[in-house]
N, C-alpha and C. Protein backbone atom coordinates (compact mmCIF):
# COMPACT_ATOMS: atom_id res chain seq x y z
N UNK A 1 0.85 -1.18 0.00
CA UNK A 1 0.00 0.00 0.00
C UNK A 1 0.89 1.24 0.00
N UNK A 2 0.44 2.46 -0.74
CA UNK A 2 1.11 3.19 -1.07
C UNK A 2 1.33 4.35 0.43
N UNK A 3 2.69 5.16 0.42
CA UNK A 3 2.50 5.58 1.89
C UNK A 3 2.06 7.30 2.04
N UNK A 4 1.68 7.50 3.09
CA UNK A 4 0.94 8.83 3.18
C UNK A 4 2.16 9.93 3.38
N UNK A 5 1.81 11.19 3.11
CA UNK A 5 2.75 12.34 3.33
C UNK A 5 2.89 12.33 4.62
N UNK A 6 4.36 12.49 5.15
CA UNK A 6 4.83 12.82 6.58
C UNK A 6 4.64 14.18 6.79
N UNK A 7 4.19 14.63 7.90
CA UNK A 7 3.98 15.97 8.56
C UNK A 7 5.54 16.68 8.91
N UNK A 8 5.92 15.48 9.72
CA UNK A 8 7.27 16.15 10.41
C UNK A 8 6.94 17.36 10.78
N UNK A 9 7.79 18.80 11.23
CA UNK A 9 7.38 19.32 12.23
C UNK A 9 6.98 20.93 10.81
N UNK A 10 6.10 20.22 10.07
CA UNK A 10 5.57 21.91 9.46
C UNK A 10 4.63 22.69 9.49
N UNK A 11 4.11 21.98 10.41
CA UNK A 11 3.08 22.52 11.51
C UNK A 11 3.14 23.21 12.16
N UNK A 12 4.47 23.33 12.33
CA UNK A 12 4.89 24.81 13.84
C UNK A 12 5.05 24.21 15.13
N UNK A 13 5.63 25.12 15.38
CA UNK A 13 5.64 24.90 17.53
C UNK A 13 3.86 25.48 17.67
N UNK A 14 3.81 24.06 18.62
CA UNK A 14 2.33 24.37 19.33
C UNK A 14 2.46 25.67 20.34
N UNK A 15 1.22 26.11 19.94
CA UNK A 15 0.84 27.85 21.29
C UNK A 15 0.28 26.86 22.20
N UNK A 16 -0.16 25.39 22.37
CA UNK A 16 -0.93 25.00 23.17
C UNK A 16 -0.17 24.21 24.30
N UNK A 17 0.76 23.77 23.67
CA UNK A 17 1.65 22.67 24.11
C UNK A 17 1.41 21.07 23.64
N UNK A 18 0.89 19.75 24.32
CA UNK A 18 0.85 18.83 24.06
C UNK A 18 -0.91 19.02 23.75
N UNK A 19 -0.97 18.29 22.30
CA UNK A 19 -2.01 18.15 21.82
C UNK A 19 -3.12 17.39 22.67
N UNK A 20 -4.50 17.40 22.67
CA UNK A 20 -4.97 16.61 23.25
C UNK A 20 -5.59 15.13 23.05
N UNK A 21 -5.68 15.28 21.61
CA UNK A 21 -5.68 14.07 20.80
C UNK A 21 -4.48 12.92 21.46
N UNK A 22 -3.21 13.67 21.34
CA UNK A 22 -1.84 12.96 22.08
C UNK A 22 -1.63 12.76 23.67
N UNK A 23 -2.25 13.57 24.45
CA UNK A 23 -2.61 13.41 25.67
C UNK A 23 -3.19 11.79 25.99
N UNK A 24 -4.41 12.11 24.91
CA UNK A 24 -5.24 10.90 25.47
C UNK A 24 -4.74 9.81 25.13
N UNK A 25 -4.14 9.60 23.81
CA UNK A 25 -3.17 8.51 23.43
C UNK A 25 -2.42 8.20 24.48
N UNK A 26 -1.46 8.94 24.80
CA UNK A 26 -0.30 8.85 26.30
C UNK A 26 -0.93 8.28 27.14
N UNK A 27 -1.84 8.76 28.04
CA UNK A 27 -2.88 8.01 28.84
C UNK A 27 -3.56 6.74 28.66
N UNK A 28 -4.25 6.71 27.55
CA UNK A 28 -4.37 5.05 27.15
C UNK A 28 -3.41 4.05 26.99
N UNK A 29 -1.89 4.29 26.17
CA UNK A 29 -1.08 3.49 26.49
C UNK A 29 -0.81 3.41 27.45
N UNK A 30 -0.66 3.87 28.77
CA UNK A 30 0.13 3.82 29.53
C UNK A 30 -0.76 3.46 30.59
N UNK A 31 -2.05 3.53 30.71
CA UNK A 31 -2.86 2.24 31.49
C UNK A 31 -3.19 1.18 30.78
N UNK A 32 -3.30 1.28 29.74
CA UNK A 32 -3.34 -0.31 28.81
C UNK A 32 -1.90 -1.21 29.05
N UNK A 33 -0.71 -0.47 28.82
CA UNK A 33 0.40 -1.32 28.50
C UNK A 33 1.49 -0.93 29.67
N UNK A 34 0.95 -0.44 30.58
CA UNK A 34 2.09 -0.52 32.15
C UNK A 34 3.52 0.68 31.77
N UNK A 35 3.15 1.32 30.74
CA UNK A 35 4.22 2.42 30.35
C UNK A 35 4.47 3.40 31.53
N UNK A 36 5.59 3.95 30.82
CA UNK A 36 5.58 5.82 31.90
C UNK A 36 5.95 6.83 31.28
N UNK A 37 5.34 7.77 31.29
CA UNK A 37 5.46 9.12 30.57
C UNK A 37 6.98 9.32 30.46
N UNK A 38 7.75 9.93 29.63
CA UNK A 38 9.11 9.89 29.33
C UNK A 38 8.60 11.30 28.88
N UNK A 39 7.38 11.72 28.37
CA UNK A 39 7.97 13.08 27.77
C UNK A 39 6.95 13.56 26.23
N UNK A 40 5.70 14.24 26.64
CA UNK A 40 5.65 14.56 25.30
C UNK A 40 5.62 16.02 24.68
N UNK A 41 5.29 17.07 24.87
CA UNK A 41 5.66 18.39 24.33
C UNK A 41 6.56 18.58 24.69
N UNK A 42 7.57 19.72 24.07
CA UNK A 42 9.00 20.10 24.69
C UNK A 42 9.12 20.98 23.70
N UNK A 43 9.88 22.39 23.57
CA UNK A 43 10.07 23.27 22.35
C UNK A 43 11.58 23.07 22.12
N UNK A 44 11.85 22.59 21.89
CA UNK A 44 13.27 22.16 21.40
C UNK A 44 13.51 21.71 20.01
N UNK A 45 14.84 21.52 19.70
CA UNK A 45 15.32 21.33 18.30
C UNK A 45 15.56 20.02 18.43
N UNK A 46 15.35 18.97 17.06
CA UNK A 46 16.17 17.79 16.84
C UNK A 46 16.83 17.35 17.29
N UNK A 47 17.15 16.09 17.84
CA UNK A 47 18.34 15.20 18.60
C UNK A 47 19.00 14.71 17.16
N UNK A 48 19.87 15.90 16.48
CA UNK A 48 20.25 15.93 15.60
C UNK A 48 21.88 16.75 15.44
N UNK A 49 22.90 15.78 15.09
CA UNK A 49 24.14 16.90 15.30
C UNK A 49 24.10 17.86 14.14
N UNK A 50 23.57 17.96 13.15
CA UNK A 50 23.47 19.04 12.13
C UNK A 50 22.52 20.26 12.82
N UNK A 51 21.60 19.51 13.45
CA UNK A 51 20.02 20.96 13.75
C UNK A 51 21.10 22.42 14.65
N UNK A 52 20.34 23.05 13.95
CA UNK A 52 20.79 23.81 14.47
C UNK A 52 19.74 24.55 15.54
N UNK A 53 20.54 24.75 16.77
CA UNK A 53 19.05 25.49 17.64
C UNK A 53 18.47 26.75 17.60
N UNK A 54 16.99 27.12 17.50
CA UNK A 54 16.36 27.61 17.02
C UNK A 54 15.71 27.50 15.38
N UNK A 55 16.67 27.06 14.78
CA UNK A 55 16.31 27.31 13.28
C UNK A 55 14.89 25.98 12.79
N UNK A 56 13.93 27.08 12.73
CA UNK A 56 12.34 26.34 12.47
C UNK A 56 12.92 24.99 11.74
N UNK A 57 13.86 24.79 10.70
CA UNK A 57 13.73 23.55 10.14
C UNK A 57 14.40 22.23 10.94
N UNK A 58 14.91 22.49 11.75
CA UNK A 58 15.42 21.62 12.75
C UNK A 58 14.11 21.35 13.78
N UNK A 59 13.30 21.99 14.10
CA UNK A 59 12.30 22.00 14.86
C UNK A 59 11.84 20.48 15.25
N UNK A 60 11.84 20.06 16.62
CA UNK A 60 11.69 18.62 16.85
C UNK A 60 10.01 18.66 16.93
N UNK A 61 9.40 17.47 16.14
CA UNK A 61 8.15 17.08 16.37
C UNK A 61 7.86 17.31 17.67
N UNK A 62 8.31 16.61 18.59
CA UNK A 62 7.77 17.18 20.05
C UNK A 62 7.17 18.76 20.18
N UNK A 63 7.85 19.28 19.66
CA UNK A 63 7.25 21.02 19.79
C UNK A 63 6.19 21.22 19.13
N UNK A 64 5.95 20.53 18.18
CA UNK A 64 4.66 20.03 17.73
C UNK A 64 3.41 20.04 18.37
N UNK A 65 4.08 19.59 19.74
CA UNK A 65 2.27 18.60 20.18
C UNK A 65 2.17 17.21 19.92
N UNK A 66 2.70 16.80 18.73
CA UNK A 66 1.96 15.32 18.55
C UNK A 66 2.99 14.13 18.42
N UNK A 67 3.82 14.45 19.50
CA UNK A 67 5.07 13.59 19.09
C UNK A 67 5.13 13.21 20.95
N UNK A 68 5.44 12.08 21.32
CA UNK A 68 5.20 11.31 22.61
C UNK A 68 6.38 9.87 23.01
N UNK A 69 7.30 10.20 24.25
CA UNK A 69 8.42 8.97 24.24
C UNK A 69 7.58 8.40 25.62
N UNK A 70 7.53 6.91 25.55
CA UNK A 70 6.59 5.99 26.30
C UNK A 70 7.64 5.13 26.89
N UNK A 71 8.11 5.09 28.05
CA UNK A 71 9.61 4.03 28.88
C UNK A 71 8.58 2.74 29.57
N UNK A 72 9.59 1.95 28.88
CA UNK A 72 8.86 0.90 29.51
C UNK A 72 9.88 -0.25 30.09
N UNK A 73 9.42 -1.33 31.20
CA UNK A 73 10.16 -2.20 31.89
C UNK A 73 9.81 -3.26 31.07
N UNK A 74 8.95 -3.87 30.76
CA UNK A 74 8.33 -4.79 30.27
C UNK A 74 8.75 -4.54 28.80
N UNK A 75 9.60 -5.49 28.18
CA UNK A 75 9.40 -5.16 26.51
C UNK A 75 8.43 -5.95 25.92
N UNK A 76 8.07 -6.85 26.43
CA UNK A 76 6.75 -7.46 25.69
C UNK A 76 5.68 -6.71 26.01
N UNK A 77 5.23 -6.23 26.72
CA UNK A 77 4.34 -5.53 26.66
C UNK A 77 4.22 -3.88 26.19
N UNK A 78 5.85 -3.97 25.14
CA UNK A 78 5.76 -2.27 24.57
C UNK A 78 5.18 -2.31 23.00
N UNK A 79 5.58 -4.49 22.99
CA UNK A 79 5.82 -4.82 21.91
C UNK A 79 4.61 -4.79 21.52
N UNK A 80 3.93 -5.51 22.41
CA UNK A 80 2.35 -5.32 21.86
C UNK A 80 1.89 -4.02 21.86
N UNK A 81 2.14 -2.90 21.98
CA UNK A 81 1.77 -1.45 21.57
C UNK A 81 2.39 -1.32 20.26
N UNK A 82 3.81 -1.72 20.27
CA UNK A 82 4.51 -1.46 18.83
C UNK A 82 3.44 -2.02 17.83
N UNK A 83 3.26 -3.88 18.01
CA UNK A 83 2.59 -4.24 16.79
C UNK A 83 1.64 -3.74 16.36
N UNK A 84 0.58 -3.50 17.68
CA UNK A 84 -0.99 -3.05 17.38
C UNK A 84 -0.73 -1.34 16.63
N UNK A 85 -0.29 -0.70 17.13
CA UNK A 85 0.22 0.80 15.91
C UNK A 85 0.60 0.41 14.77
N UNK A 86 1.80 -0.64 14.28
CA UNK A 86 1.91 -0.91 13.43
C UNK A 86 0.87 -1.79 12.26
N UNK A 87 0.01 -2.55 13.03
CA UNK A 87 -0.92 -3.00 12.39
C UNK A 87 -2.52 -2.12 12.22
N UNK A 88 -2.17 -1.20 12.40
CA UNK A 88 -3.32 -0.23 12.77
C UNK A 88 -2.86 1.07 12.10
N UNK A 89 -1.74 1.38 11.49
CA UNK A 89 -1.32 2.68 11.69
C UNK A 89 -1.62 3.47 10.39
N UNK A 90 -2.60 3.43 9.81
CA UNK A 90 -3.57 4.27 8.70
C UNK A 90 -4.58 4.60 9.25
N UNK A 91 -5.47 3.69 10.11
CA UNK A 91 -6.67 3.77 11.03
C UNK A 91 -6.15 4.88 11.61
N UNK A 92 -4.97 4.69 12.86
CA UNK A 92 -4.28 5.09 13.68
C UNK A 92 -3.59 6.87 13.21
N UNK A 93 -4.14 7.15 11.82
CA UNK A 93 -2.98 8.19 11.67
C UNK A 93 -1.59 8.01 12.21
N UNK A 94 -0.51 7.07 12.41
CA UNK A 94 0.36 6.98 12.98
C UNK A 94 1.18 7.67 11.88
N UNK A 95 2.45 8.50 12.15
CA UNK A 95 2.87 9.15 11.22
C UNK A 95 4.28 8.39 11.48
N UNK A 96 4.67 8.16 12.86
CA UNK A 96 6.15 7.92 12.89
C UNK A 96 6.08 7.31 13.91
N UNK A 97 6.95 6.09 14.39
CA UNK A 97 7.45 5.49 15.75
C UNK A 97 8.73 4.77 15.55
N UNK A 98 9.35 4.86 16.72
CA UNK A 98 10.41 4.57 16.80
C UNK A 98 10.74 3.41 17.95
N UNK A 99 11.58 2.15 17.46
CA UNK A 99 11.77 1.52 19.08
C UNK A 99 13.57 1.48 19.06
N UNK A 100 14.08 2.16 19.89
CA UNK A 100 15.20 2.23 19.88
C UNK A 100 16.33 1.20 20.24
N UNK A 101 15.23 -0.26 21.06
CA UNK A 101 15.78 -1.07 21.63
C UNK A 101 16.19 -2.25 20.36
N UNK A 102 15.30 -2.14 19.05
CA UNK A 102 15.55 -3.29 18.34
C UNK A 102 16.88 -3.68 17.47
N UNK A 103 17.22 -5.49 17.73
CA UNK A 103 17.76 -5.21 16.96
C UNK A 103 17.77 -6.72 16.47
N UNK A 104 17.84 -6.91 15.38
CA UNK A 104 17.21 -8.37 14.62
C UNK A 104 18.16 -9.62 14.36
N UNK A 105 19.38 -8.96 14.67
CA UNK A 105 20.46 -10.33 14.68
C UNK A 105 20.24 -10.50 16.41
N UNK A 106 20.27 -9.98 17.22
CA UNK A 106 20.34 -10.20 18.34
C UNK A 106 18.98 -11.43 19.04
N UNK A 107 19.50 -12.26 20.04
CA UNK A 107 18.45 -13.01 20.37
C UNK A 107 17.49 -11.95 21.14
N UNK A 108 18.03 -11.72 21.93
CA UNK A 108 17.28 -10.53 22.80
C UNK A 108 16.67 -9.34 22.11
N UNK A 109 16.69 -9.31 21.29
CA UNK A 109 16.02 -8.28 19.98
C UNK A 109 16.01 -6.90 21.29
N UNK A 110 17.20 -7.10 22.18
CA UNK A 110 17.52 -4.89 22.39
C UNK A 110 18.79 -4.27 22.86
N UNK A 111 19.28 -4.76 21.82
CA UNK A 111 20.39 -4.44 22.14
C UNK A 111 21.13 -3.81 20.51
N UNK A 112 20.22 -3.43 20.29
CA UNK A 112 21.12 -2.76 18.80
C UNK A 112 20.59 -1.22 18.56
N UNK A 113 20.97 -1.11 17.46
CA UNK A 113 20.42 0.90 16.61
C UNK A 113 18.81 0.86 16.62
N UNK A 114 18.33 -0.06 16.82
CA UNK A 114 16.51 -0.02 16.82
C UNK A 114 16.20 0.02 15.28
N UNK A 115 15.18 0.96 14.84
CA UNK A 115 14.11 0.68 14.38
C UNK A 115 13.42 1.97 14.21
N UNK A 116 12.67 2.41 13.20
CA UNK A 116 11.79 3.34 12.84
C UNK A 116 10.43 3.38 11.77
N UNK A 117 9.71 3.42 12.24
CA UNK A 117 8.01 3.25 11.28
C UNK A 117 8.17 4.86 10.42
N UNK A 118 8.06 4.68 9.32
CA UNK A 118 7.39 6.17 8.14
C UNK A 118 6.44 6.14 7.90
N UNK A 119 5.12 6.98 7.98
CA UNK A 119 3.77 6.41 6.72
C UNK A 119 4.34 6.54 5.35
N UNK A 120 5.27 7.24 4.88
CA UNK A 120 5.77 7.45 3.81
C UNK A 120 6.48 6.68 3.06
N UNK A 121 6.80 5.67 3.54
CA UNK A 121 7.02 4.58 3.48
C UNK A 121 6.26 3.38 3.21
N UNK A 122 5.37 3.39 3.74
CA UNK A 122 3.96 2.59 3.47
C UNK A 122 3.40 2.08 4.94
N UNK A 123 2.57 1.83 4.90
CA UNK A 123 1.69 1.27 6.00
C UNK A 123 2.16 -0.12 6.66
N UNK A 124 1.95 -0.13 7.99
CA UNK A 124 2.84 -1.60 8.94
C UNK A 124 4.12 -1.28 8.65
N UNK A 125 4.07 -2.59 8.32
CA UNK A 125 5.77 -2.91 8.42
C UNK A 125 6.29 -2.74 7.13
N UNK A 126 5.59 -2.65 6.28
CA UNK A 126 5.95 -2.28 4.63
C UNK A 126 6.96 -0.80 5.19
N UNK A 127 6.36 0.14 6.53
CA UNK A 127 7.10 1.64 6.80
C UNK A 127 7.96 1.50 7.29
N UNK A 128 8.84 -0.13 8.03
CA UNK A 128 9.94 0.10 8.68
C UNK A 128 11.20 -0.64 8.52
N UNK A 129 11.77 0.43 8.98
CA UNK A 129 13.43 0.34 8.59
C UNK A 129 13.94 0.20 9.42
N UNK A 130 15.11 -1.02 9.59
CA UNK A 130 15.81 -1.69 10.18
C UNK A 130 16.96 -0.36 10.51
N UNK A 131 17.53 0.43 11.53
CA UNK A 131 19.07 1.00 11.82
C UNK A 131 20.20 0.48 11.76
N UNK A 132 21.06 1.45 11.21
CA UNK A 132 22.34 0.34 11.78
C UNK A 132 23.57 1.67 11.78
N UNK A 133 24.30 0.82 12.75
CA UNK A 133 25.55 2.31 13.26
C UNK A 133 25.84 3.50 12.53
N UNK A 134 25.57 3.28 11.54
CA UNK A 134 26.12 4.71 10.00
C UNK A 134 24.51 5.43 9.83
N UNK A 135 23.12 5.04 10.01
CA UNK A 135 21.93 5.32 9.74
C UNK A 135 21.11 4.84 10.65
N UNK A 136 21.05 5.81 12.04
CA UNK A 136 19.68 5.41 13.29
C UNK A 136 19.02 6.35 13.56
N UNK A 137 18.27 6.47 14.59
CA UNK A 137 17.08 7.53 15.08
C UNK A 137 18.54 7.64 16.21
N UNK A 138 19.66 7.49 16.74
CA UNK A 138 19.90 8.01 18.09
C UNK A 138 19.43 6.81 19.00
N UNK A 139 20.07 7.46 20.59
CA UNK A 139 19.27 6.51 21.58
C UNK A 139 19.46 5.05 21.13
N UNK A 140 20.57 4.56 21.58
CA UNK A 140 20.95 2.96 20.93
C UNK A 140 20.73 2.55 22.19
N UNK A 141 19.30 1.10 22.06
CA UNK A 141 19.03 0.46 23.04
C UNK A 141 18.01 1.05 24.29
N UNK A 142 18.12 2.26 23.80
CA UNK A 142 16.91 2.96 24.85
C UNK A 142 15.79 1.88 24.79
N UNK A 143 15.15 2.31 26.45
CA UNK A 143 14.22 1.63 26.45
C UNK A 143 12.89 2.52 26.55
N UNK A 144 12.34 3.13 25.36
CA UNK A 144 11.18 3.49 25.17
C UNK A 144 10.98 3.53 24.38
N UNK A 145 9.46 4.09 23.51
CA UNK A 145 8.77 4.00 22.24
C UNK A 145 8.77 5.51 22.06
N UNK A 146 8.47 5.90 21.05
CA UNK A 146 8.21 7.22 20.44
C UNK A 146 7.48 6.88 19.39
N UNK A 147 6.39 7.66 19.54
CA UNK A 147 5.06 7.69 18.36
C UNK A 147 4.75 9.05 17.92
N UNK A 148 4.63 9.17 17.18
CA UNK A 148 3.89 10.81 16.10
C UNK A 148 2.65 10.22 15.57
N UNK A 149 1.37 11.46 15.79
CA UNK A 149 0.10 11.06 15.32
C UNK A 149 0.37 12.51 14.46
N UNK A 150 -0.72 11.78 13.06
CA UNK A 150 -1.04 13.18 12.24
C UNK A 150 -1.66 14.71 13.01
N UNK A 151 -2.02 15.50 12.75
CA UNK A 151 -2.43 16.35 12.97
C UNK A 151 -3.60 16.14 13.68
N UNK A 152 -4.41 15.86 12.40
CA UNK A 152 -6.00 15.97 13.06
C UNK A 152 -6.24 14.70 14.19
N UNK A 153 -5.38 13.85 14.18
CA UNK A 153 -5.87 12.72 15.30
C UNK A 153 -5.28 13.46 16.60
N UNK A 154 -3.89 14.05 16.35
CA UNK A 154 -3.44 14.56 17.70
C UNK A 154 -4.40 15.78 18.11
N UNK A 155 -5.28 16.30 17.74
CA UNK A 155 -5.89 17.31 17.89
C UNK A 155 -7.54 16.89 18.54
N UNK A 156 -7.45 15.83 18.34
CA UNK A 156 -9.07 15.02 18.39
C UNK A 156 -8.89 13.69 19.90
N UNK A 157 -9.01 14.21 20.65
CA UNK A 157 -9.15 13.34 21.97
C UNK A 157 -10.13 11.89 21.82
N UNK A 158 -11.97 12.74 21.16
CA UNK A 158 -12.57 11.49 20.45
C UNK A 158 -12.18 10.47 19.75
N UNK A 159 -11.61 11.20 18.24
CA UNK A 159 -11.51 10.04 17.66
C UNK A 159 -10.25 9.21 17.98
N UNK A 160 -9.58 9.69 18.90
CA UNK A 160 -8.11 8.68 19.32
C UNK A 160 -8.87 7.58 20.26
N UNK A 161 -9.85 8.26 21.04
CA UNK A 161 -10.53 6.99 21.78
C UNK A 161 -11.28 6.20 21.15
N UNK A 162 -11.90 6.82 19.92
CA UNK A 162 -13.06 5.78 19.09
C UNK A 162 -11.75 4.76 18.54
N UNK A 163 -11.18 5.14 18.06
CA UNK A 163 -9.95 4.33 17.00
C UNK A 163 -9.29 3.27 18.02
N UNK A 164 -9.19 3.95 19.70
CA UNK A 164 -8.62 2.83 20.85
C UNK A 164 -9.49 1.80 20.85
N UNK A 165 -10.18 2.27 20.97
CA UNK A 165 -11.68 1.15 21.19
C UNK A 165 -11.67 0.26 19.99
N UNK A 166 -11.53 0.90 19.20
CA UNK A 166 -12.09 -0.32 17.92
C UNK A 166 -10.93 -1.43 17.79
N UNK A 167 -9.05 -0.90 17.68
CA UNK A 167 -8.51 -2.05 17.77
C UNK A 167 -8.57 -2.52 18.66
N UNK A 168 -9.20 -2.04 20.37
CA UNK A 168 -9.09 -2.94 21.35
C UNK A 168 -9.94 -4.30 21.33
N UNK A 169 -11.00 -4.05 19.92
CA UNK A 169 -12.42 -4.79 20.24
C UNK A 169 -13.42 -4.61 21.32
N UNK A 170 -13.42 -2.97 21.52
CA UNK A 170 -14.47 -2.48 22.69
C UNK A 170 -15.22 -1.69 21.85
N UNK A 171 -15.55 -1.32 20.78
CA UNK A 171 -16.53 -0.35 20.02
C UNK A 171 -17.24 -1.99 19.35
């Protein structure tokens, strides 16, 4: 399936701060799947050695609003957040996620450069790309998730709960 345009941060720094669409997301994962808030608005630049600070095009999604890092103890239970976004993530507006812990030669699948979802890329797993030392998101082996919702879902508290509900099999 063909993949949707990425937002990335051209939206602007939020006047609001963390979206509420993304709020409620944060909150549902994190009584659904035993997570802990790590962090979601922030006005800051890219975890990027080129960005330069201040300059709008460096601008980190987080300043956004709709960009959210989820720490978790349990990796099976981040995993099942990873899959269900990934198997959901057109429904989901999912624009971007990241697991920093993956890594696919490893038995323990966390101990490498991780992992990153694009919609631009295509939908599921058709969007993700394997890291490796020369090309990662950063954060080697971290243990949390990072998700980006489109616009209008991060903006929409409802439909993030109608859309929870439905992959949960509660609508």
């Amino acid at each position: 399936m063909p993949g949707r345009k990425y937002t990335g941060n051209s939206d602007g720094l939020s006047r609001t701060g963390l979206r509420p669409g993304m709020k409620k997301f944060m909150d549902l994962a994190i009584k659904e799947y035993g997570l802990s808030n790590l962090g979601g608005f922030v006005n800051r630049s890219m975890n990027n050695p080129k960005a330069k600070k201040g300059d709008p095009k460096w601008l980190s999604v987080h300043a956004t609003g709709r960009a959210c890092d989820l720490g978790y103890k349990d990796r099976k239970k981040a995993m099942e957040l990873w899959n269900l976004m990934l198997a959901n993530s057109r429904l989901f507006q999912l624009e971007e996620a990241h697991d920093y812990a993956f890594d696919e030669d490893k038995t323990d699948k966390e101990k490498g450069w991780g992992r990153g979802y694009r919609c631009s890329r295509g939908e599921g797993e058709a969007g993700v790309k394997v890291y490796d030392e020369k090309d990662n998101a950063g954060s080697q082996g971290g243990r949390w998730l990072h998700f980006e919702l489109a616009p209008a879902m991060a903006d929409d508290p409802g439909k993030v709960t109608a859309v929870w509900k439905k992959i949960h099999g509660q609508a």
